[in-house]
C-alpha atoms as a PDB file:
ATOM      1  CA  UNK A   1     148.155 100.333 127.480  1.00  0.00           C
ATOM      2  CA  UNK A   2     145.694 103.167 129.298  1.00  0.00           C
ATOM      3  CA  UNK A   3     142.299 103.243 128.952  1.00  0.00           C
ATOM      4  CA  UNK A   4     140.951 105.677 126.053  1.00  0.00           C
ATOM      5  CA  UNK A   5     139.801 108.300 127.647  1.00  0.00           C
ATOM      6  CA  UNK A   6     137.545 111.172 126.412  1.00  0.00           C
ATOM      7  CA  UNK A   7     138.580 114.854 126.815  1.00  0.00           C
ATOM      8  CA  UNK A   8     138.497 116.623 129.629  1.00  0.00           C
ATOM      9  CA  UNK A   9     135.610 118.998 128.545  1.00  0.00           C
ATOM     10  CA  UNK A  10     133.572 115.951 128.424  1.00  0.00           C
ATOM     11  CA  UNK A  11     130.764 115.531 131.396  1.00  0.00           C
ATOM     12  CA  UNK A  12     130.323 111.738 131.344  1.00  0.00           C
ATOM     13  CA  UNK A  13     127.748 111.763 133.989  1.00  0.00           C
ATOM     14  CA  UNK A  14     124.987 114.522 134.957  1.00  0.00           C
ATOM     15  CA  UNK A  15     124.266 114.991 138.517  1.00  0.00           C
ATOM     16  CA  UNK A  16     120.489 113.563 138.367  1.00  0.00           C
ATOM     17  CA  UNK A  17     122.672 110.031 137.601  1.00  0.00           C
ATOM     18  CA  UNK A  18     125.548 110.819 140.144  1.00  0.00           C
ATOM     19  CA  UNK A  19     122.900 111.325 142.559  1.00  0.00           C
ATOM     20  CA  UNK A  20     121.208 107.985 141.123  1.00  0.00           C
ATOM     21  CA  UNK A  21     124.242 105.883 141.054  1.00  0.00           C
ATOM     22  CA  UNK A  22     125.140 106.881 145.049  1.00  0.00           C
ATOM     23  CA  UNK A  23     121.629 105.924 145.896  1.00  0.00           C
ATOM     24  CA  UNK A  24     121.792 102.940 148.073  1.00  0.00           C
ATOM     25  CA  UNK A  25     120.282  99.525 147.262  1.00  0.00           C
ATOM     26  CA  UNK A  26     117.462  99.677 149.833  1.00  0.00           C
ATOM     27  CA  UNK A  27     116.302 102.845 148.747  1.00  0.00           C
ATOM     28  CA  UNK A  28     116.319 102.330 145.007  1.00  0.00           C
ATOM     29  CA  UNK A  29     113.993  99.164 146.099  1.00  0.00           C
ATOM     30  CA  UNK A  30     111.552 100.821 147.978  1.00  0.00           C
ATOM     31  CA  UNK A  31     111.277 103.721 144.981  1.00  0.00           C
ATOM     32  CA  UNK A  32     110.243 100.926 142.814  1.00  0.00           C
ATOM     33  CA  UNK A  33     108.091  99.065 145.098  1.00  0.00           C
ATOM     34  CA  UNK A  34     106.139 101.975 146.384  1.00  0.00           C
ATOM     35  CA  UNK A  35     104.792 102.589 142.583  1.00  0.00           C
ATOM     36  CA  UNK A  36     104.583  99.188 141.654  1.00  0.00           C
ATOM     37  CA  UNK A  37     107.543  98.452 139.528  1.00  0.00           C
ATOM     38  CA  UNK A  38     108.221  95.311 141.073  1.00  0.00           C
ATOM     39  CA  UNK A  39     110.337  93.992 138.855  1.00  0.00           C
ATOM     40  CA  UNK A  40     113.023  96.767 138.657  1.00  0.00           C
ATOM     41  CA  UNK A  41     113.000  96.340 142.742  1.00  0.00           C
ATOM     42  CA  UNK A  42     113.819  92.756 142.111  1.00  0.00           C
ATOM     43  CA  UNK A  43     116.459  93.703 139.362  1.00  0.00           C
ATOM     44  CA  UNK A  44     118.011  95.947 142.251  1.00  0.00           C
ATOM     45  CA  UNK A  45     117.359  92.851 144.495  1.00  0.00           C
ATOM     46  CA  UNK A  46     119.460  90.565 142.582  1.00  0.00           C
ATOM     47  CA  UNK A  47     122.146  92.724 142.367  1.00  0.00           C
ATOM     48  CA  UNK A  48     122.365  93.860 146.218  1.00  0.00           C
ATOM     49  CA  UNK A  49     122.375  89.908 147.050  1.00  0.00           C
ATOM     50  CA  UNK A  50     125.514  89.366 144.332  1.00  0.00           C
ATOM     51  CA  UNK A  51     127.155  92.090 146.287  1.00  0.00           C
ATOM     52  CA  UNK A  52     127.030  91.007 149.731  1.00  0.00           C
ATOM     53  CA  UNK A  53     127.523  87.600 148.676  1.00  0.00           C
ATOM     54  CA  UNK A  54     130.720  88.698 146.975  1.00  0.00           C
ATOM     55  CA  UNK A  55     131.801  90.647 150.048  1.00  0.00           C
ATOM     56  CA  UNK A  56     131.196  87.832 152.780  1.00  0.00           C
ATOM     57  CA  UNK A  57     133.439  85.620 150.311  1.00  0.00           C
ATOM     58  CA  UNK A  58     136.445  88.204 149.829  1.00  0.00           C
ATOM     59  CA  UNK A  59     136.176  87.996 153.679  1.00  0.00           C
ATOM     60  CA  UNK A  60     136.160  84.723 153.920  1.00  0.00           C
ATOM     61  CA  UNK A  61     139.592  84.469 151.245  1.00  0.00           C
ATOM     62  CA  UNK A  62     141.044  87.408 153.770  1.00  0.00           C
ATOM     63  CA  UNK A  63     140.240  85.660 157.168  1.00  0.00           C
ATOM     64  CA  UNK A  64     141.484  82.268 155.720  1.00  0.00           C
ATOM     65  CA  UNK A  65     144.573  83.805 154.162  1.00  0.00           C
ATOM     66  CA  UNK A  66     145.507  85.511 157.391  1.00  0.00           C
ATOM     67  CA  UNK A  67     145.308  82.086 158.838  1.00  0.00           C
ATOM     68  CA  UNK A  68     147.294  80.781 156.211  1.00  0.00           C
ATOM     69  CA  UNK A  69     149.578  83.024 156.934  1.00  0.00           C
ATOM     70  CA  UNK A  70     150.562  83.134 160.498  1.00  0.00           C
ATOM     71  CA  UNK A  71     150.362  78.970 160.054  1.00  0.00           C
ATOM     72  CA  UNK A  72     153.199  79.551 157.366  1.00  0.00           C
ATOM     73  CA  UNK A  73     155.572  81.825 158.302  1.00  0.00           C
ATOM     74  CA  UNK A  74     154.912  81.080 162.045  1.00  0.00           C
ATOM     75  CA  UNK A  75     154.170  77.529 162.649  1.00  0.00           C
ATOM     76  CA  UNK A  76     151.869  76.143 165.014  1.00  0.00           C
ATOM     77  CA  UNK A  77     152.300  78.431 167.331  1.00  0.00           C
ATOM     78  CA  UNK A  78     151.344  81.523 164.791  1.00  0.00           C
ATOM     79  CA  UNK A  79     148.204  78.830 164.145  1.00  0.00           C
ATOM     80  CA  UNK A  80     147.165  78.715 167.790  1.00  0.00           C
ATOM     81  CA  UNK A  81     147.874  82.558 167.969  1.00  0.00           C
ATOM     82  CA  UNK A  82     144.763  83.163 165.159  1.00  0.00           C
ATOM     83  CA  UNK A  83     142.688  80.654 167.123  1.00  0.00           C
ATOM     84  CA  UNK A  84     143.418  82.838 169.975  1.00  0.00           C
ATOM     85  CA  UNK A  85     142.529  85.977 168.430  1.00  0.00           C
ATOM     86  CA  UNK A  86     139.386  84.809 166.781  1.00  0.00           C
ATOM     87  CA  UNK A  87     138.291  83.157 170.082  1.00  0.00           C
ATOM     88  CA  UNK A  88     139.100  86.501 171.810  1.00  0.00           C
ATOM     89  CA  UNK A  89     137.117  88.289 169.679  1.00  0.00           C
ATOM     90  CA  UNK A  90     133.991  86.478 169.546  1.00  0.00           C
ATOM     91  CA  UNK A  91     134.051  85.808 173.094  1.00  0.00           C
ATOM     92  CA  UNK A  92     133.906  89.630 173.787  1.00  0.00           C
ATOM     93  CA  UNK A  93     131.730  90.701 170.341  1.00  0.00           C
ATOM     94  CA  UNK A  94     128.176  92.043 170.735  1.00  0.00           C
ATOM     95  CA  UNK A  95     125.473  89.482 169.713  1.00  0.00           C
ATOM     96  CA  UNK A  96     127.368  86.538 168.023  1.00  0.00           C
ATOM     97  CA  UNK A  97     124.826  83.599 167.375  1.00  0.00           C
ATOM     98  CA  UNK A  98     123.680  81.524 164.560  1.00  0.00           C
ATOM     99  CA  UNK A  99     120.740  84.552 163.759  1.00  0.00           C
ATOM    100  CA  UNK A 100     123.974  86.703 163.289  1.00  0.00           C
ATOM    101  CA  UNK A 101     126.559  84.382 161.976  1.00  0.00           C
ATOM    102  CA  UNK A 102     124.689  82.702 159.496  1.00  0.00           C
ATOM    103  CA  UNK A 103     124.105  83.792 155.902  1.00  0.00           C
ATOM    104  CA  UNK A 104     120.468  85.751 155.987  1.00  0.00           C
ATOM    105  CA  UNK A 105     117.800  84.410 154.110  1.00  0.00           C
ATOM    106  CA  UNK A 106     117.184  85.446 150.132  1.00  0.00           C
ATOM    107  CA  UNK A 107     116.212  88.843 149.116  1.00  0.00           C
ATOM    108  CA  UNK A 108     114.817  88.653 145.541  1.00  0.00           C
ATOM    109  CA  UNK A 109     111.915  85.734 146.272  1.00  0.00           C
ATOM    110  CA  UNK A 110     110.685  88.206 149.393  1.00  0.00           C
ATOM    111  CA  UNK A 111     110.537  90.834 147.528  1.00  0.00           C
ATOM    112  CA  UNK A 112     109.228  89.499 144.252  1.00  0.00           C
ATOM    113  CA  UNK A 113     106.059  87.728 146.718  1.00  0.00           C
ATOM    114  CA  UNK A 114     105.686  90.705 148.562  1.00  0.00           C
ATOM    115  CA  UNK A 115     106.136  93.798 146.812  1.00  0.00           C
ATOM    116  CA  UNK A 116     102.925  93.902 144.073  1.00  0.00           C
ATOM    117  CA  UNK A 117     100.323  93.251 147.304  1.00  0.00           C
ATOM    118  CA  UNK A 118     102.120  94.312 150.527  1.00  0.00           C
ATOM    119  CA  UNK A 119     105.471  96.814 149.720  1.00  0.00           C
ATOM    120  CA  UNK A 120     105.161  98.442 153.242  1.00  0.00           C
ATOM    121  CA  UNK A 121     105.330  95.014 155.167  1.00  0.00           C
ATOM    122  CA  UNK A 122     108.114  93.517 152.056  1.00  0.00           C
ATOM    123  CA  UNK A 123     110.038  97.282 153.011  1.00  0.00           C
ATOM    124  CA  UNK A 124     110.128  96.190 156.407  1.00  0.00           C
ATOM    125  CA  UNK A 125     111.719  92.557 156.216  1.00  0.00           C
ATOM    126  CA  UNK A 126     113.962  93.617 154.094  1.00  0.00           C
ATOM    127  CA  UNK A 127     115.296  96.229 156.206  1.00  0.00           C
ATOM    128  CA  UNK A 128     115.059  93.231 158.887  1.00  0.00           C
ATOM    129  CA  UNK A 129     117.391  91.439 156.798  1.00  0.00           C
ATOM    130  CA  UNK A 130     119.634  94.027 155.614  1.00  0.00           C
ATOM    131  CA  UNK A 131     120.233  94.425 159.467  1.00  0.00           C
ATOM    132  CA  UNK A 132     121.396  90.881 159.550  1.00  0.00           C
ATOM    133  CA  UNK A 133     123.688  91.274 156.698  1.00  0.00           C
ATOM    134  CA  UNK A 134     125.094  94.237 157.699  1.00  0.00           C
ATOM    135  CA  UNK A 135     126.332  92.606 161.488  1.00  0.00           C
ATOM    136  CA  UNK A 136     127.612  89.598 159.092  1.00  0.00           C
ATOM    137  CA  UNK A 137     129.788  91.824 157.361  1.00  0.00           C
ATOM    138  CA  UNK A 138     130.915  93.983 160.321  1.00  0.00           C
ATOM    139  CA  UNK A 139     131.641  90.482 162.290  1.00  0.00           C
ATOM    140  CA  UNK A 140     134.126  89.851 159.048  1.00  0.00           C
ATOM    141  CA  UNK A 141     135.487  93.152 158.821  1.00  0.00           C
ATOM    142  CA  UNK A 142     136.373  92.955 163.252  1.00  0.00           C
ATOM    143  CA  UNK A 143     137.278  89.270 162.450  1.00  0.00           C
ATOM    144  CA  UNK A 144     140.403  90.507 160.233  1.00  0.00           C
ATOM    145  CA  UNK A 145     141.026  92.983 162.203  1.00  0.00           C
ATOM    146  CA  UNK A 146     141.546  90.769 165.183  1.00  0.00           C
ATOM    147  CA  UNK A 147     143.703  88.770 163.312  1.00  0.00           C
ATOM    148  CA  UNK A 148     145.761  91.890 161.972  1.00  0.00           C
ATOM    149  CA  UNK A 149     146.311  93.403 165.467  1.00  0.00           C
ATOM    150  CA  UNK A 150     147.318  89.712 166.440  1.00  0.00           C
ATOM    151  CA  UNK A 151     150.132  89.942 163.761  1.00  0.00           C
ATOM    152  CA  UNK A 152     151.445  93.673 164.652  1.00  0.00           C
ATOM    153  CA  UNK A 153     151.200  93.327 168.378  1.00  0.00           C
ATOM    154  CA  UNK A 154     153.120  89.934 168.115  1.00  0.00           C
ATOM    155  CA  UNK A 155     155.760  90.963 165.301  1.00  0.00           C
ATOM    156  CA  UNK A 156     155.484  94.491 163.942  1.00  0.00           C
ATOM    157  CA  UNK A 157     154.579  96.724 161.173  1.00  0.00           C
ATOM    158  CA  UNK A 158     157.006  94.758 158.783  1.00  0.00           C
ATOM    159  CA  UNK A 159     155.415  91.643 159.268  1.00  0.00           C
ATOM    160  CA  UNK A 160     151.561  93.463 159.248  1.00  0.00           C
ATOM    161  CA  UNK A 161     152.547  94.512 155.832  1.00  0.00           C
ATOM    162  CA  UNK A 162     153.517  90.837 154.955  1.00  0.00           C
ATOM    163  CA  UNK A 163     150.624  89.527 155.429  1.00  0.00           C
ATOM    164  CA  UNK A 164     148.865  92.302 153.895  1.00  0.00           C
ATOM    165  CA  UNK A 165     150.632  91.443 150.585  1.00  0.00           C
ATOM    166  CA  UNK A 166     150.020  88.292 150.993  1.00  0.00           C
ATOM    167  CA  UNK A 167     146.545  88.536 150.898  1.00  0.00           C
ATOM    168  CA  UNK A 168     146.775  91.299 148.515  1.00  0.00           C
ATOM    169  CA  UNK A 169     148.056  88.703 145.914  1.00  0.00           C
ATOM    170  CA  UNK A 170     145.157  87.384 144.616  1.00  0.00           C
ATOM    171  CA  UNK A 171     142.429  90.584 146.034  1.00  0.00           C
ATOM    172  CA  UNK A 172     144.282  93.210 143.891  1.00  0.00           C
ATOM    173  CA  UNK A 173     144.105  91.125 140.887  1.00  0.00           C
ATOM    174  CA  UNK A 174     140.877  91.020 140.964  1.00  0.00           C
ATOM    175  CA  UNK A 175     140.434  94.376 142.580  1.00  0.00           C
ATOM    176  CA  UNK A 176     142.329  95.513 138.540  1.00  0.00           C
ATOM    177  CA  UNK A 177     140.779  93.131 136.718  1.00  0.00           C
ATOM    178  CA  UNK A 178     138.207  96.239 134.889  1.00  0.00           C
ATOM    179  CA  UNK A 179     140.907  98.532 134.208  1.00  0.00           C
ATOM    180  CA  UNK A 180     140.597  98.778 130.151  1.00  0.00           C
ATOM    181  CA  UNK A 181     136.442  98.767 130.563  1.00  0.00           C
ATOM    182  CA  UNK A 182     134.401 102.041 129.540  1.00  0.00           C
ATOM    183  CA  UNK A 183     135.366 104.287 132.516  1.00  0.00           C
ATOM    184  CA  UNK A 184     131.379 104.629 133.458  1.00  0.00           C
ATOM    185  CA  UNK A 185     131.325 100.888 133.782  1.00  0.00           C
ATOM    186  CA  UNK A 186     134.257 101.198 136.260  1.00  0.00           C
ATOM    187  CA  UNK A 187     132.852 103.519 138.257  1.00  0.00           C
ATOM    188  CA  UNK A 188     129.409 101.534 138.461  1.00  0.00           C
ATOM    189  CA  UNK A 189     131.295  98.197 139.464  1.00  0.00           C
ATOM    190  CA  UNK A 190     133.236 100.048 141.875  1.00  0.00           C
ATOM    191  CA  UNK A 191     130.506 102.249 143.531  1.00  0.00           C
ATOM    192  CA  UNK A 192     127.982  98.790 143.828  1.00  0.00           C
ATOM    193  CA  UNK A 193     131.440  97.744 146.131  1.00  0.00           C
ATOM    194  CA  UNK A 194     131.033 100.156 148.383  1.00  0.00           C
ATOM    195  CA  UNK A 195     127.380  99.833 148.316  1.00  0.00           C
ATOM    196  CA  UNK A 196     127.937  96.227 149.252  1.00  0.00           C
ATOM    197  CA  UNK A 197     129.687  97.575 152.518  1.00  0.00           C
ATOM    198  CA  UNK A 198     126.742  99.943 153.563  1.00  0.00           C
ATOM    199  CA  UNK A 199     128.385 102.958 152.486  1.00  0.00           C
ATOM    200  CA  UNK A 200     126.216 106.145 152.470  1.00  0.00           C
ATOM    201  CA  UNK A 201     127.837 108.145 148.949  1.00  0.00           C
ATOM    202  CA  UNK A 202     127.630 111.259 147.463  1.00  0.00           C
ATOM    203  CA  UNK A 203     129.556 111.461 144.349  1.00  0.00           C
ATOM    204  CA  UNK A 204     130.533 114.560 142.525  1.00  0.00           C
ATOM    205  CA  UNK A 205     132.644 115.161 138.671  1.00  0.00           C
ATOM    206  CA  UNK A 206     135.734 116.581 137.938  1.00  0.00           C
ATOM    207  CA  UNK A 207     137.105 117.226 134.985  1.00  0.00           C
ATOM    208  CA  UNK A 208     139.576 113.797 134.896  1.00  0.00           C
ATOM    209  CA  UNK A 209     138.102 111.919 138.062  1.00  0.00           C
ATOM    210  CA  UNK A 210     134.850 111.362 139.798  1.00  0.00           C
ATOM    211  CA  UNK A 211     135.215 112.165 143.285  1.00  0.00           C
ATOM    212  CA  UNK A 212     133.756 109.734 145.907  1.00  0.00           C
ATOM    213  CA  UNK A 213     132.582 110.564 149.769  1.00  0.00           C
ATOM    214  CA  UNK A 214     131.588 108.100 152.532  1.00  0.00           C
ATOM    215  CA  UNK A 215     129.608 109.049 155.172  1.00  0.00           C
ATOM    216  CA  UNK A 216     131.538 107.296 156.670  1.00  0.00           C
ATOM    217  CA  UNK A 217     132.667 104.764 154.793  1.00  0.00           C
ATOM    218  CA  UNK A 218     130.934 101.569 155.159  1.00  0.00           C
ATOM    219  CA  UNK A 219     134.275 100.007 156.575  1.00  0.00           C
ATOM    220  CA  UNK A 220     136.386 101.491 158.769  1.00  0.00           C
ATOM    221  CA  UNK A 221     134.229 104.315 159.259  1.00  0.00           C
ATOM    222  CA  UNK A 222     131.142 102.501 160.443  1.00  0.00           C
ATOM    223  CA  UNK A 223     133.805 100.682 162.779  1.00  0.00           C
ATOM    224  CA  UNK A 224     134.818 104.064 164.185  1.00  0.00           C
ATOM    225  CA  UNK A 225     131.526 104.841 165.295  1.00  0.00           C
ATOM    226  CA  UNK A 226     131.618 101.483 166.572  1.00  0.00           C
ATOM    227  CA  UNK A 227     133.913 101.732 168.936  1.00  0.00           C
ATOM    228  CA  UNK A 228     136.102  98.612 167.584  1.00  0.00           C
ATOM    229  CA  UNK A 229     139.364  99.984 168.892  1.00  0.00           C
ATOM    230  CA  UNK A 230     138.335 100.712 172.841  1.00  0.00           C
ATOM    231  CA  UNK A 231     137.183  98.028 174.788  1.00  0.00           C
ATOM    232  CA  UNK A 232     135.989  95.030 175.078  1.00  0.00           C
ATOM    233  CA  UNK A 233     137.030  94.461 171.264  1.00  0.00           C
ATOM    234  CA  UNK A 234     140.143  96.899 171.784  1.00  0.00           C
ATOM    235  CA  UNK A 235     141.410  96.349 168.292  1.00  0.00           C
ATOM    236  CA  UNK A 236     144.921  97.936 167.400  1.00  0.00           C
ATOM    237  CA  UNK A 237     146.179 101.202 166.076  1.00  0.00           C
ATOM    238  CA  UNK A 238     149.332 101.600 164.438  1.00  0.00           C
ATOM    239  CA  UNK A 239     151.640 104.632 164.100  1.00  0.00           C
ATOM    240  CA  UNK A 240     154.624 103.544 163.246  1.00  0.00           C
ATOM    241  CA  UNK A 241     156.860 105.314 160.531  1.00  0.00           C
ATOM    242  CA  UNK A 242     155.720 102.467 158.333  1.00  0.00           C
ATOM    243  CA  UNK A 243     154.297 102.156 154.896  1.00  0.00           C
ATOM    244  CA  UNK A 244     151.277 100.926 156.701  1.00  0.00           C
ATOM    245  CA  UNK A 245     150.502 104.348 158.397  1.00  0.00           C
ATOM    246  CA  UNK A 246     151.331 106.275 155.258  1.00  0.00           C
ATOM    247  CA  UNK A 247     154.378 106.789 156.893  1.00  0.00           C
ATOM    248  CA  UNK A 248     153.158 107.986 160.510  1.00  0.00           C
ATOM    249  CA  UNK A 249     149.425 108.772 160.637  1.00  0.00           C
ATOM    250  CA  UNK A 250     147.562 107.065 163.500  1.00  0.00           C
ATOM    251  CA  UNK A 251     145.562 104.160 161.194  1.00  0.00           C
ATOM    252  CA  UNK A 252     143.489 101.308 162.414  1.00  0.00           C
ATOM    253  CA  UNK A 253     144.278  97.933 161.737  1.00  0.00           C
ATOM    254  CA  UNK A 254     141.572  97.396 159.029  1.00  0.00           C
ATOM    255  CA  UNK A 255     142.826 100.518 157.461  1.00  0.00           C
ATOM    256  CA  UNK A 256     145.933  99.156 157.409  1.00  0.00           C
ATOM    257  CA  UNK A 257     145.846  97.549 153.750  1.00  0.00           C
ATOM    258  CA  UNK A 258     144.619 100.858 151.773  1.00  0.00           C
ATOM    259  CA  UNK A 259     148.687 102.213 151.658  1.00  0.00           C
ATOM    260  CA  UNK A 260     149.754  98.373 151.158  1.00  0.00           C
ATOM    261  CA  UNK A 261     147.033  97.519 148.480  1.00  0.00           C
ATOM    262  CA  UNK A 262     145.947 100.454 146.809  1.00  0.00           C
ATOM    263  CA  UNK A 263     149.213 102.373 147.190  1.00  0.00           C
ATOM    264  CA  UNK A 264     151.856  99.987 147.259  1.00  0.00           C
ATOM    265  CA  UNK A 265     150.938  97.280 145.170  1.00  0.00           C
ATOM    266  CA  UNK A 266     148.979  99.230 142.675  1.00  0.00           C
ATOM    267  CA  UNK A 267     151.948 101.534 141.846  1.00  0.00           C
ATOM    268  CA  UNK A 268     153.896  98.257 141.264  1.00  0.00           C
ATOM    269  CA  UNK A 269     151.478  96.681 138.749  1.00  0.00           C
ATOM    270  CA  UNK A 270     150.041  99.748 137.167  1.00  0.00           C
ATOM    271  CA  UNK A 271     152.608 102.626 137.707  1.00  0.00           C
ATOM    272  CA  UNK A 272     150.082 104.685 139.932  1.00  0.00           C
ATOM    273  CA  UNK A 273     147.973 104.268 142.948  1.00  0.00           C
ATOM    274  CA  UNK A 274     144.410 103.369 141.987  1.00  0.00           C
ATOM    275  CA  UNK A 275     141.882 104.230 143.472  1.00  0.00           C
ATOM    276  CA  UNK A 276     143.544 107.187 145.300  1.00  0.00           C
ATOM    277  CA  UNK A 277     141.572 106.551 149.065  1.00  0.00           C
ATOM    278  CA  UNK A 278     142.141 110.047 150.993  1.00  0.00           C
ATOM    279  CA  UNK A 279     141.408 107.995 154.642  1.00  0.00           C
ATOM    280  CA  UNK A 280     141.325 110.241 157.411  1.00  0.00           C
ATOM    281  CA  UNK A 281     143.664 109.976 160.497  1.00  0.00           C
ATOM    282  CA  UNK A 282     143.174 108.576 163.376  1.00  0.00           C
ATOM    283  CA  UNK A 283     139.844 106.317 164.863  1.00  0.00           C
ATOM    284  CA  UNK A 284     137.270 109.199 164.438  1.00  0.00           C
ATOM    285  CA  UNK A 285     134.500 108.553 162.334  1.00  0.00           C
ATOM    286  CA  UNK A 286     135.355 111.608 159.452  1.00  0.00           C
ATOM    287  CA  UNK A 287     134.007 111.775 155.913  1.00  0.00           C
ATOM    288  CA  UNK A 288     136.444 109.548 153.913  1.00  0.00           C
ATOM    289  CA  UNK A 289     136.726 110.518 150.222  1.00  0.00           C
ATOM    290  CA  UNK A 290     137.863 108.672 147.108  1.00  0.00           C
ATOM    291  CA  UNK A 291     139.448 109.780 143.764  1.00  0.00           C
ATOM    292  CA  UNK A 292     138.634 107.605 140.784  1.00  0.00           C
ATOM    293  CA  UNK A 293     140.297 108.899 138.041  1.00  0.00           C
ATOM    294  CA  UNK A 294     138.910 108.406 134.494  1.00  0.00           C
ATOM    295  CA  UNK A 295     141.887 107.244 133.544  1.00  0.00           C
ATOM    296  CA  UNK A 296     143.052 104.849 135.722  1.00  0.00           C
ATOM    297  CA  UNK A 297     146.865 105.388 134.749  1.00  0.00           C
ATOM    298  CA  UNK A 298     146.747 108.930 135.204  1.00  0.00           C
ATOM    299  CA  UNK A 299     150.213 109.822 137.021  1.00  0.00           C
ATOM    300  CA  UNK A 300     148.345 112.536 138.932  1.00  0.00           C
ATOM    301  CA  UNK A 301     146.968 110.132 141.074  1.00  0.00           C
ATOM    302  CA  UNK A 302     150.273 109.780 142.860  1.00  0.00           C
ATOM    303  CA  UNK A 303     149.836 113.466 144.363  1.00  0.00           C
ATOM    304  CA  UNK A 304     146.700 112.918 146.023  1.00  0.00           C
ATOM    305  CA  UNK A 305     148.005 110.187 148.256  1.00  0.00           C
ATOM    306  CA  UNK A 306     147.683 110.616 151.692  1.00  0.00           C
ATOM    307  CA  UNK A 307     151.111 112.351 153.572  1.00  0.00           C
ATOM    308  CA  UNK A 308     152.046 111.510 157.118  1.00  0.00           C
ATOM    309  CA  UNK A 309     150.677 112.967 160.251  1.00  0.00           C
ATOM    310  CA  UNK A 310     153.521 115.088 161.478  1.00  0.00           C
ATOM    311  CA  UNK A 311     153.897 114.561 165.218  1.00  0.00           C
ATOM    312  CA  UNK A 312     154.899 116.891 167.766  1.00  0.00           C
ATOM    313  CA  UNK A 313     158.483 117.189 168.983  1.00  0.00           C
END
């Protein structure tokens, strides 16, 4: 069963609430704070901390899955390899200590106290603390990605995509779980996940999709300009004629599950890939741009899938 769908002369959204809707967290908290609408900044507040709460604990399942997972298929000596890895990588990562690897304190009852008599000084710890959470959830993000260049540097892009569907069981059910909901819902639940990865948006309409650019993304783009995959961290790259490169484009290890998850998997359960992530090549830190079609079955997606780079004879 698709989702109903209006027609395609239908604008769902207009631009002042696409530009609205990309706006991110912090800034949608100091607009209300700054003329004294203190409890929409909390409403915002709430939300924010369900979203990186959510986040840290998908990251948690992945990590632990990927542990599961070498432990399973590898026995104790895949086990000792992820200890390895994760030992590796904190050994080497910048600033790792309980400030950083520790969940931050609350948002909503700082900025509830703070934002009817001080919203300057309330605008600045929170922006303390959003620091904090975003180094949590880039320490997550490098932590499976340590683990996923242990698994392709020890046994190959078959086994990388393994473990990706492994973890991909349970993530892309819940990932689908909104697929018959209003199609503006969709798109809110789906933007507020990006938003919960620090993603800078701008987010446009199209007739049958809403179209979706990171700048960069809040994941693998934000590890780009982080350097992730030179040294000390010197996380892997594949580009292997592999579903896990899109079939030969230069991808980083985190980027690794987009073909496998949303590609992949998605066209297995749903007949289509969904949503339709145009990733750039390569390590650089480009604008990456997703399609989220209104219809979430719509067997156009399948076109605007990524192709391989070709490489040069």
């Amino acid at each position: 069963m698709t989702d109903v769908v209006r027609p395609a002369s239908d604008r769902l959204l207009t631009d002042e609430q696409l530009v609205a809707l990309a706006r991110s967290p912090r800034d949608r908290i100091a607009r209300h704070l700054l003329v004294g609408e203190v409890d929409e900044a909390v409403a915002v507040a709430e939300r924010l901390e369900r979203e990186l709460h959510g986040q840290v604990d998908r990251y948690t399942h992945w990590t632990t899955s990927l542990f599961a997972f070498l432990g399973e298929r590898h026995g104790p000596a895949g086990s000792a390899r992820a200890v390895h890895a994760t030992r590796g990588l904190f050994a080497r990562y910048p600033a790792v200590g309980p400030v950083h690897a520790e969940l931050p304190e609350p948002l909503v009852p700082a900025v509830a106290a703070g934002g009817r008599d001080d919203p300057y000084g309330t605008l600045e710890d929170l922006d303390a603390t959003l620091a904090r959470w975003r180094h949590l959830v880039d320490l997550h993000r490098d932590w499976i990605s340590a683990l996923l260049s242990e698994i392709y540097r020890s046994h190959g892009p078959d086994e990388l995509e393994a473990a990706h569907r492994h973890v991909g069981e349970r993530t892309m059910s819940g990932l689908m779980a909104h697929l018959e909901a209003p199609v503006e819902e969709r798109l809110e639940r789906f933007v507020w996940l990006l938003l919960g990865h620090f993603s800078e948006l701008t987010i446009t309409e199209e007739p049958d999709r809403f179209v979706i650019d990171q700048h960069p993304c809040g994941t693998c783009g934000r590890q780009a300009v982080q350097g992730r995959e030179e040294p000390p961290i010197s996380l892997a790259v594949a580009d292997d004629d592999h579903l896990v490169t899109w079939g030969g484009r230069p991808t980083t290890m985190y980027r690794t599950h987009v073909p496998v998850w949303h590609v992949a998997m998605a066209t297995e359960r749903i007949g289509v890939p969904w949503p339709v992530n145009q990733c750039p090549a390569g390590t650089g830190d480009a604008d990456c741009r997703i399609l989220f079609y209104k219809d979430p079955f719509d067997p156009a997606a399948a076109a605007q899938v990524p192709g391989p780079t070709r490489r040069q004879p």
